[in-house]
Structures are given as C-alpha cells and as structure tokens.
PDB file of N, CA and C in Angstrom:
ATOM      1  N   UNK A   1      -1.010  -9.465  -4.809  1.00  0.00           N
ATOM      2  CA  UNK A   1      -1.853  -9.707  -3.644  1.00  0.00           C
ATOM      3  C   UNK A   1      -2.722  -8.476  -3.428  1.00  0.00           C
ATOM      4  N   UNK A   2      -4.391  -8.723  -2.856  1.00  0.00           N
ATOM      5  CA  UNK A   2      -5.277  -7.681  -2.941  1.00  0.00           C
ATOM      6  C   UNK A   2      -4.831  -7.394  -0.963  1.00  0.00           C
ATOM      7  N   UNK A   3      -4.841  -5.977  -0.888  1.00  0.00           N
ATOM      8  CA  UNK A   3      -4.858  -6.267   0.618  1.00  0.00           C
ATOM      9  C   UNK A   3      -6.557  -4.982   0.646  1.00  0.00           C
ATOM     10  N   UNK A   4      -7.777  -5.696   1.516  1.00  0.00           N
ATOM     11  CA  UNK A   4      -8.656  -4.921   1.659  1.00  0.00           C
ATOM     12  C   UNK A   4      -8.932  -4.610   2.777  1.00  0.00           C
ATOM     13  N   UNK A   5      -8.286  -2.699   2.519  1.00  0.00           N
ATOM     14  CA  UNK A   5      -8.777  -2.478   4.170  1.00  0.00           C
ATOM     15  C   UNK A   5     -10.276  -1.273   3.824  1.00  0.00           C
ATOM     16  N   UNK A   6     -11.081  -1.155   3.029  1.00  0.00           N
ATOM     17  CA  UNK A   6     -12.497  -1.408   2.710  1.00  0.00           C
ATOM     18  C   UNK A   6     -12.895  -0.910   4.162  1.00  0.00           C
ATOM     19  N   UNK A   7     -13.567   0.099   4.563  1.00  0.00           N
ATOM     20  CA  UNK A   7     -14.548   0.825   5.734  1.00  0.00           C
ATOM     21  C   UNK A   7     -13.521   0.474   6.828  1.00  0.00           C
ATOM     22  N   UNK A   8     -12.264   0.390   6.612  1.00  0.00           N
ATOM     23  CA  UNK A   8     -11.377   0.855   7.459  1.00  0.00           C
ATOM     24  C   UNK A   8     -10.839   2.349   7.713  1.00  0.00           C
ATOM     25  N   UNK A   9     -10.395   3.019   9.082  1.00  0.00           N
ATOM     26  CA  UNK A   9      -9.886   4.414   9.215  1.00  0.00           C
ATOM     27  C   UNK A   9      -8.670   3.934   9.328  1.00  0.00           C
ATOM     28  N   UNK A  10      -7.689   4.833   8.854  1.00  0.00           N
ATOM     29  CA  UNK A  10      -6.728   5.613   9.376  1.00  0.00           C
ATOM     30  C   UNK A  10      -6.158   5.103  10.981  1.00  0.00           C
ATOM     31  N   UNK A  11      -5.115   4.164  11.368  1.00  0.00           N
ATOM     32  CA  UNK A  11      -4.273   3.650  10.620  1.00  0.00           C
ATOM     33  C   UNK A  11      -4.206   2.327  10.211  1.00  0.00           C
ATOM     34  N   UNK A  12      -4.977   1.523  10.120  1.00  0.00           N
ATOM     35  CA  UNK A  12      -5.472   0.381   9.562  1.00  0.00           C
ATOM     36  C   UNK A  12      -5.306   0.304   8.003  1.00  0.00           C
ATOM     37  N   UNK A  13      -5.852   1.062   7.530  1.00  0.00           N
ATOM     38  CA  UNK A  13      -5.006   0.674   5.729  1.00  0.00           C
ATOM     39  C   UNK A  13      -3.345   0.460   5.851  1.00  0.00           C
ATOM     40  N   UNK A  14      -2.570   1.212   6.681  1.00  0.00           N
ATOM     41  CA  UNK A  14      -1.361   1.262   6.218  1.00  0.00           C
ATOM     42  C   UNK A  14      -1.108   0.304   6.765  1.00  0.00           C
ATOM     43  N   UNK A  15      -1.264  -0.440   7.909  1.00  0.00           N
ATOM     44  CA  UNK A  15      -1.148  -1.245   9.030  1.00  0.00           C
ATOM     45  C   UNK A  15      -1.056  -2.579   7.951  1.00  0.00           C
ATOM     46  N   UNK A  16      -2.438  -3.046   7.430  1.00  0.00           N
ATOM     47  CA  UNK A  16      -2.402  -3.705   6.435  1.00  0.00           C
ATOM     48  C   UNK A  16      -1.419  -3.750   5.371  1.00  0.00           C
ATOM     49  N   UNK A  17      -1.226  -3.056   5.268  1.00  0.00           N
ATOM     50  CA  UNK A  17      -0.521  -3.563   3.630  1.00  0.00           C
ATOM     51  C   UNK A  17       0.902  -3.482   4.219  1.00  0.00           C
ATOM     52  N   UNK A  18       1.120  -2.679   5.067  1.00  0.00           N
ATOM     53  CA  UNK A  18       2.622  -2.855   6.071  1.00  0.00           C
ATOM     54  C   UNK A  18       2.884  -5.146   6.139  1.00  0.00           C
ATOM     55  N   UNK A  19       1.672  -4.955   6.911  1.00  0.00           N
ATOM     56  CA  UNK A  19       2.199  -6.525   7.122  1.00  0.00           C
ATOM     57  C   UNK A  19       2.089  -7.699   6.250  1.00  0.00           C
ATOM     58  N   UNK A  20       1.006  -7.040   4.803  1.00  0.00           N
ATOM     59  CA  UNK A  20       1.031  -7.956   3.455  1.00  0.00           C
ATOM     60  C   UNK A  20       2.529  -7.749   3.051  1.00  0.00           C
ATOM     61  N   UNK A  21       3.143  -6.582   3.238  1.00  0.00           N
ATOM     62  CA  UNK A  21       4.469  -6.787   2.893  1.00  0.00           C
ATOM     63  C   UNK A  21       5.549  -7.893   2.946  1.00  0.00           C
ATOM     64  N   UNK A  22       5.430  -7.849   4.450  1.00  0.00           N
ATOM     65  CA  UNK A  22       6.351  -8.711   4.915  1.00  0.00           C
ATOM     66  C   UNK A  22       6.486 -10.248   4.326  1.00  0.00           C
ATOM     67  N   UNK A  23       5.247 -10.271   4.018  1.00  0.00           N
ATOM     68  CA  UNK A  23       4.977 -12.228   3.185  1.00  0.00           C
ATOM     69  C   UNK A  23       5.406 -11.810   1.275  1.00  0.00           C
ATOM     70  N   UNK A  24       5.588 -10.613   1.009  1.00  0.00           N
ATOM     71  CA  UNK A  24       5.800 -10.463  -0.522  1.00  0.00           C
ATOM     72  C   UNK A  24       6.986 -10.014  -1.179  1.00  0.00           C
ATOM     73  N   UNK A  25       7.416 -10.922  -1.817  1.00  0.00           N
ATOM     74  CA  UNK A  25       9.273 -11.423  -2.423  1.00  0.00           C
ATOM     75  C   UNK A  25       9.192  -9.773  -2.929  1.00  0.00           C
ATOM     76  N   UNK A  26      10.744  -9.311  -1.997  1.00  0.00           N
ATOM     77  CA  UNK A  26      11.598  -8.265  -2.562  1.00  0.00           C
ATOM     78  C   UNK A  26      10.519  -7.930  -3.900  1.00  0.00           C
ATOM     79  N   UNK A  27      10.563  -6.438  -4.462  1.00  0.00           N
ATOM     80  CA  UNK A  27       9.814  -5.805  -5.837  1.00  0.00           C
ATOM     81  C   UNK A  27       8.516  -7.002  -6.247  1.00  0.00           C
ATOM     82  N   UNK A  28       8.046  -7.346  -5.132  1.00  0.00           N
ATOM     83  CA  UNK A  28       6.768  -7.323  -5.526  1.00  0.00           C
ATOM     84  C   UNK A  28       5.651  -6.548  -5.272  1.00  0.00           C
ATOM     85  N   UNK A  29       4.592  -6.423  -6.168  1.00  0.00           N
ATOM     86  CA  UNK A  29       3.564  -5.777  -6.450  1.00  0.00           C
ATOM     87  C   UNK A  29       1.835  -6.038  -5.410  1.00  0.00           C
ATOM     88  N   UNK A  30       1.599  -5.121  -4.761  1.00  0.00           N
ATOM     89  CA  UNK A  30       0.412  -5.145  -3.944  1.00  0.00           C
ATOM     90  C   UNK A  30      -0.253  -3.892  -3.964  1.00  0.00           C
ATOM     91  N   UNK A  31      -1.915  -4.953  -4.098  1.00  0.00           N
ATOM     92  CA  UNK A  31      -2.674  -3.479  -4.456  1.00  0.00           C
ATOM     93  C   UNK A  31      -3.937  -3.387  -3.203  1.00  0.00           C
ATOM     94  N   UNK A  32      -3.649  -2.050  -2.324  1.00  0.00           N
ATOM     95  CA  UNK A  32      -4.344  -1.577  -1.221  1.00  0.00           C
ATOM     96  C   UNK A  32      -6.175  -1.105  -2.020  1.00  0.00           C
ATOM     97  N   UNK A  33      -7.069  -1.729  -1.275  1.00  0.00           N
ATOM     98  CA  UNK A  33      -8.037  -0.752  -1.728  1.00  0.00           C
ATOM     99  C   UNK A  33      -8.865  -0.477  -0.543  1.00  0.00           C
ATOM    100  N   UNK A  34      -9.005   0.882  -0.063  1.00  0.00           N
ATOM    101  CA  UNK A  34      -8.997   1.515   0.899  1.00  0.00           C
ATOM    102  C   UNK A  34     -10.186   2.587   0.649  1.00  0.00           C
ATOM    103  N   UNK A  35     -11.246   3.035   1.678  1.00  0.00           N
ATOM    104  CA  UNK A  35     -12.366   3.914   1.566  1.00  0.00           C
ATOM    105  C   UNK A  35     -11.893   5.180   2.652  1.00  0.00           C
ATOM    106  N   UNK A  36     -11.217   4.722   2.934  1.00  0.00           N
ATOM    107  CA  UNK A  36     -10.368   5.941   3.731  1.00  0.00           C
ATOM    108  C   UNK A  36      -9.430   7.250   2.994  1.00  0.00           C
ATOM    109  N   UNK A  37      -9.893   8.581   2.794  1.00  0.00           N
ATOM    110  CA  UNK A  37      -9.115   9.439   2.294  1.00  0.00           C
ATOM    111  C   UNK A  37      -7.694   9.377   2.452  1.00  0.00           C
ATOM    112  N   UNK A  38      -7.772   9.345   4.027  1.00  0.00           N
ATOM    113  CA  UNK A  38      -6.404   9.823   4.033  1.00  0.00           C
ATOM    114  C   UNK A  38      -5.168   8.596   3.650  1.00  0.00           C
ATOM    115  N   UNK A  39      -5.193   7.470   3.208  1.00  0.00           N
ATOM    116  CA  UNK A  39      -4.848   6.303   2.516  1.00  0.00           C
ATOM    117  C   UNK A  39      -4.059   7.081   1.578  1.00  0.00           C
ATOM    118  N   UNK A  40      -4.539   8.148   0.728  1.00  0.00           N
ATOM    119  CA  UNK A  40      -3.823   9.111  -0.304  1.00  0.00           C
ATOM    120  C   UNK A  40      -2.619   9.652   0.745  1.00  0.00           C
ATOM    121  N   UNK A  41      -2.955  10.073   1.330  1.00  0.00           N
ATOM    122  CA  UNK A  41      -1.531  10.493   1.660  1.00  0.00           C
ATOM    123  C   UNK A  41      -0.467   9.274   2.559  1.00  0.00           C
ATOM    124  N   UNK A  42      -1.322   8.945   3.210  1.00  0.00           N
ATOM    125  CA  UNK A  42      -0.313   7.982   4.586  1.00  0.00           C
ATOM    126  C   UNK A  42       0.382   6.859   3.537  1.00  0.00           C
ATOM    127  N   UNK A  43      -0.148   5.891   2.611  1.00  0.00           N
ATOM    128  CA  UNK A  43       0.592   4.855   1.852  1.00  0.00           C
ATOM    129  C   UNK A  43       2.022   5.800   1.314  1.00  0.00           C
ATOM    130  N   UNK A  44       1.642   6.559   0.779  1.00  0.00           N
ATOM    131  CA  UNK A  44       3.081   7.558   0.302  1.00  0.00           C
ATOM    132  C   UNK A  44       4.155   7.555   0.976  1.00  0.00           C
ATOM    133  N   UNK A  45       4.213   7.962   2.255  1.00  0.00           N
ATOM    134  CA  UNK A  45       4.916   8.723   2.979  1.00  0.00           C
ATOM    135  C   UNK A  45       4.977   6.880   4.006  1.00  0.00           C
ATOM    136  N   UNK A  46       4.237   5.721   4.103  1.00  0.00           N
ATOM    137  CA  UNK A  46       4.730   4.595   4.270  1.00  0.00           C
ATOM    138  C   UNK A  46       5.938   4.175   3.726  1.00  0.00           C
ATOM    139  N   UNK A  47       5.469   4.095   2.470  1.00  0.00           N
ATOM    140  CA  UNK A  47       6.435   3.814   1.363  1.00  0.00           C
ATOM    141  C   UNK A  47       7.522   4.208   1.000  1.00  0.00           C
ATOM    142  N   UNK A  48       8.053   5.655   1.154  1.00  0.00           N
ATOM    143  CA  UNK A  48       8.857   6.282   1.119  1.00  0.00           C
ATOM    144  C   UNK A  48       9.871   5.961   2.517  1.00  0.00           C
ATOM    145  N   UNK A  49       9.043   5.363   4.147  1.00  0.00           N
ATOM    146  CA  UNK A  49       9.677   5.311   4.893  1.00  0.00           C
ATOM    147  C   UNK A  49      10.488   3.896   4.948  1.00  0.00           C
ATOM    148  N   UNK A  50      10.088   2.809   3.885  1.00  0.00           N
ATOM    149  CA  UNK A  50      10.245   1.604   3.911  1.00  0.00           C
ATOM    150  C   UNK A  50      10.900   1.268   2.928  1.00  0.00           C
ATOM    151  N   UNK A  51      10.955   2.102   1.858  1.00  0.00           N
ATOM    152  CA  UNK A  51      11.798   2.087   0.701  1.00  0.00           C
ATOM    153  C   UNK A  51      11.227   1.510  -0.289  1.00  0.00           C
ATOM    154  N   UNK A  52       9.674   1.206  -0.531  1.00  0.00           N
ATOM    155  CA  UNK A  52       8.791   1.036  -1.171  1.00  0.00           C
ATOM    156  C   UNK A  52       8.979   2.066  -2.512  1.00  0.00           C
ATOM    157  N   UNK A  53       7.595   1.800  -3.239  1.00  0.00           N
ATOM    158  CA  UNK A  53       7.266   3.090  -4.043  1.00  0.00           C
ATOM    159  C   UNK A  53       6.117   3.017  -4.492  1.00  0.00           C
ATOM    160  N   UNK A  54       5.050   3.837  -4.632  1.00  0.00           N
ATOM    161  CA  UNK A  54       3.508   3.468  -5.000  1.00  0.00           C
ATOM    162  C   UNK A  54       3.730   3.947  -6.769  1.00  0.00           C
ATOM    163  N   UNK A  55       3.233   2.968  -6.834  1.00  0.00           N
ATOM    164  CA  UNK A  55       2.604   2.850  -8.604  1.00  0.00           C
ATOM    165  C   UNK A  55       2.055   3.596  -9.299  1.00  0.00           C
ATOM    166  N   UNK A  56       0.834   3.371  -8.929  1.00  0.00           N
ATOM    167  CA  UNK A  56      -0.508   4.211  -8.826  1.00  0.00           C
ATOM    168  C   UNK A  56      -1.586   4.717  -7.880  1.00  0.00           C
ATOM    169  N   UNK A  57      -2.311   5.474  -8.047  1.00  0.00           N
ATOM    170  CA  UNK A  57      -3.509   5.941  -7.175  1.00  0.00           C
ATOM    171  C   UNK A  57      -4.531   5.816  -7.638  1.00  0.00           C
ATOM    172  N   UNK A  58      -5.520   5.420  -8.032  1.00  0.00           N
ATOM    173  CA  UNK A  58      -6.674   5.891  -8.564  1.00  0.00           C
ATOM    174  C   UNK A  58      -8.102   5.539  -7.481  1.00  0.00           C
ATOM    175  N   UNK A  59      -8.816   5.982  -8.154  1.00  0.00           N
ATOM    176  CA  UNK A  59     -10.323   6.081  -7.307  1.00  0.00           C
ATOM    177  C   UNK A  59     -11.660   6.087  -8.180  1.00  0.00           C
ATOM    178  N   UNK A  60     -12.903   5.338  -7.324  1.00  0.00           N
ATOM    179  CA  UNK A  60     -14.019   4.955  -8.337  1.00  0.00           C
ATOM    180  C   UNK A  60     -14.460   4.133  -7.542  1.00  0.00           C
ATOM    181  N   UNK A  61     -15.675   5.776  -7.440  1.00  0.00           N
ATOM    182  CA  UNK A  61     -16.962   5.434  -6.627  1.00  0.00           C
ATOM    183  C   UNK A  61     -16.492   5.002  -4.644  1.00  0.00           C
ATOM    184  N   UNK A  62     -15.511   6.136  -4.519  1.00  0.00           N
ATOM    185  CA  UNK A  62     -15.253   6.456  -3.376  1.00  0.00           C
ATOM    186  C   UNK A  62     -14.034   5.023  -2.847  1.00  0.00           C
ATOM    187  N   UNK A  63     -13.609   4.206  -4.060  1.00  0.00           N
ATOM    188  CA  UNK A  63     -12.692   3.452  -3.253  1.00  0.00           C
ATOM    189  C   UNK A  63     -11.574   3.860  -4.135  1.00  0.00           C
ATOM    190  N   UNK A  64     -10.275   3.759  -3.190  1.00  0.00           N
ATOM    191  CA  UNK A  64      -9.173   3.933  -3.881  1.00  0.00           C
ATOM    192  C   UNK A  64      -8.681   2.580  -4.069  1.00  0.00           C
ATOM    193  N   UNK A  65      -7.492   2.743  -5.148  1.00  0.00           N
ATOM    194  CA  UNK A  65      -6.892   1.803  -5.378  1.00  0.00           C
ATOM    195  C   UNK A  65      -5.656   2.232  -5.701  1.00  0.00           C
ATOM    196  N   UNK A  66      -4.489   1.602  -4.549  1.00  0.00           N
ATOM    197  CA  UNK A  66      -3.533   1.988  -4.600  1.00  0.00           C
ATOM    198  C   UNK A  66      -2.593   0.769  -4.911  1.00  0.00           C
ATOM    199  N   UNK A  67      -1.462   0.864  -5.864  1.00  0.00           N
ATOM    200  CA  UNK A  67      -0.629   0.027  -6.028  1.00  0.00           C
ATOM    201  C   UNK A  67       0.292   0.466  -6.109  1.00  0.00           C
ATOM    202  N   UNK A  68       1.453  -0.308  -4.776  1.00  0.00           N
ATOM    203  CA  UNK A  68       2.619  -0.692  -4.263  1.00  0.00           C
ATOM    204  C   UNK A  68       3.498  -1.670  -4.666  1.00  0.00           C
ATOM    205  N   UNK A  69       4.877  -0.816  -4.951  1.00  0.00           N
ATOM    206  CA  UNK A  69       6.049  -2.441  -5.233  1.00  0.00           C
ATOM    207  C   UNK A  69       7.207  -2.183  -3.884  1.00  0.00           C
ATOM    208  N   UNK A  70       6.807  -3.519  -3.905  1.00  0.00           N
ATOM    209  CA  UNK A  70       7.935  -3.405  -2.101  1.00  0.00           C
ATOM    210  C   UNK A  70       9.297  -3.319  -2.492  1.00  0.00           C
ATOM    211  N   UNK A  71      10.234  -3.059  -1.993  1.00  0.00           N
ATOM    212  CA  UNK A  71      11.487  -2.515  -1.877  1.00  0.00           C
ATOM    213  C   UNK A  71      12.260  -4.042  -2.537  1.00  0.00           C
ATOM    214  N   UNK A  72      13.363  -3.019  -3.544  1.00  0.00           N
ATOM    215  CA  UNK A  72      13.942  -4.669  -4.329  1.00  0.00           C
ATOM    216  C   UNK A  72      14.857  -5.221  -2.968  1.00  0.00           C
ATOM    217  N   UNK A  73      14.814  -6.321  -3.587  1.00  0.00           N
ATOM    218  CA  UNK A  73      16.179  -7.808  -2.878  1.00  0.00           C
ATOM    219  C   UNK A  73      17.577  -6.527  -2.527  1.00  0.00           C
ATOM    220  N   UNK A  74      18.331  -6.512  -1.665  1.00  0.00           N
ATOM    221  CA  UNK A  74      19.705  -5.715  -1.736  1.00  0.00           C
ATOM    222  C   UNK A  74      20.409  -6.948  -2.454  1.00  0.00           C
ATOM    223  N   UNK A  75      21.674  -5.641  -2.899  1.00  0.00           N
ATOM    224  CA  UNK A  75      22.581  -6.709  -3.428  1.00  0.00           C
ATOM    225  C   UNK A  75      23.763  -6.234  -3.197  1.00  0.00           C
ATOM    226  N   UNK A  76      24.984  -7.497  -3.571  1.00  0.00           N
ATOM    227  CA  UNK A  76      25.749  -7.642  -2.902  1.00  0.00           C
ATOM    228  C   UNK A  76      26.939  -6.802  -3.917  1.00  0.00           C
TER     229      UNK A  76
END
C-alpha cells in the first residue's frame, strides 16, 4: 500500500502511515512518500515505538520514499 503524505508537514506523514497500518495484515509492507525532511527521522523512531521496522529510505528530487513492514502476527 502507497500511503501519500506529499506537501504534508510534520506530523501528518507519520499520522498517515500510523493509520495505513492499522488496515495492513501483521509483516506487511507500506511505502510512505513524504516531502517533509523530518519524515527521515520521525518514521524511525514511529516504528521503533510500534514495533515496526523501516526497510528503506531513499530520496529523488526532494521526495522520500520510505518503506515500512508492520510488526509480525504474535505467537502463541
């Protein structure tokens, strides 16, 4: 799933992809693309608080593209 938070600030990218989460099955894969710097740091430190983990980072031509795998299924 693309989540675009595109000429969004700070906290609106994270906000976004926070609640694309919630609709995406345990270790699945979502990719933020965000014109907001600080997106580099805040998805991280999201992710880390949610038990996420970011993928990748990259950037081109001032948009980032960040990809997220949401936290696996627990098990029993």
């Amino acid at each position: 799933m693309i989540v675009d938070a595109r000429g969004h600030r700070c906290p609106t990218p994270s906000l976004k992809l926070q609640k694309a989460m919630r609709v995406t099955a345990p270790g699945g894969q979502l990719t933020l693309l965000a014109t907001d710097p600080m997106a580099r740091i805040d998805v991280p430190h999201l992710m880390a608080g949610l038990g996420g983990q970011v993928v990748s980072i990259d950037e081109t031509d001032g948009v980032l593209t960040i990809v997220v795998a949401t936290p696996a299924a627990p098990t029993d």
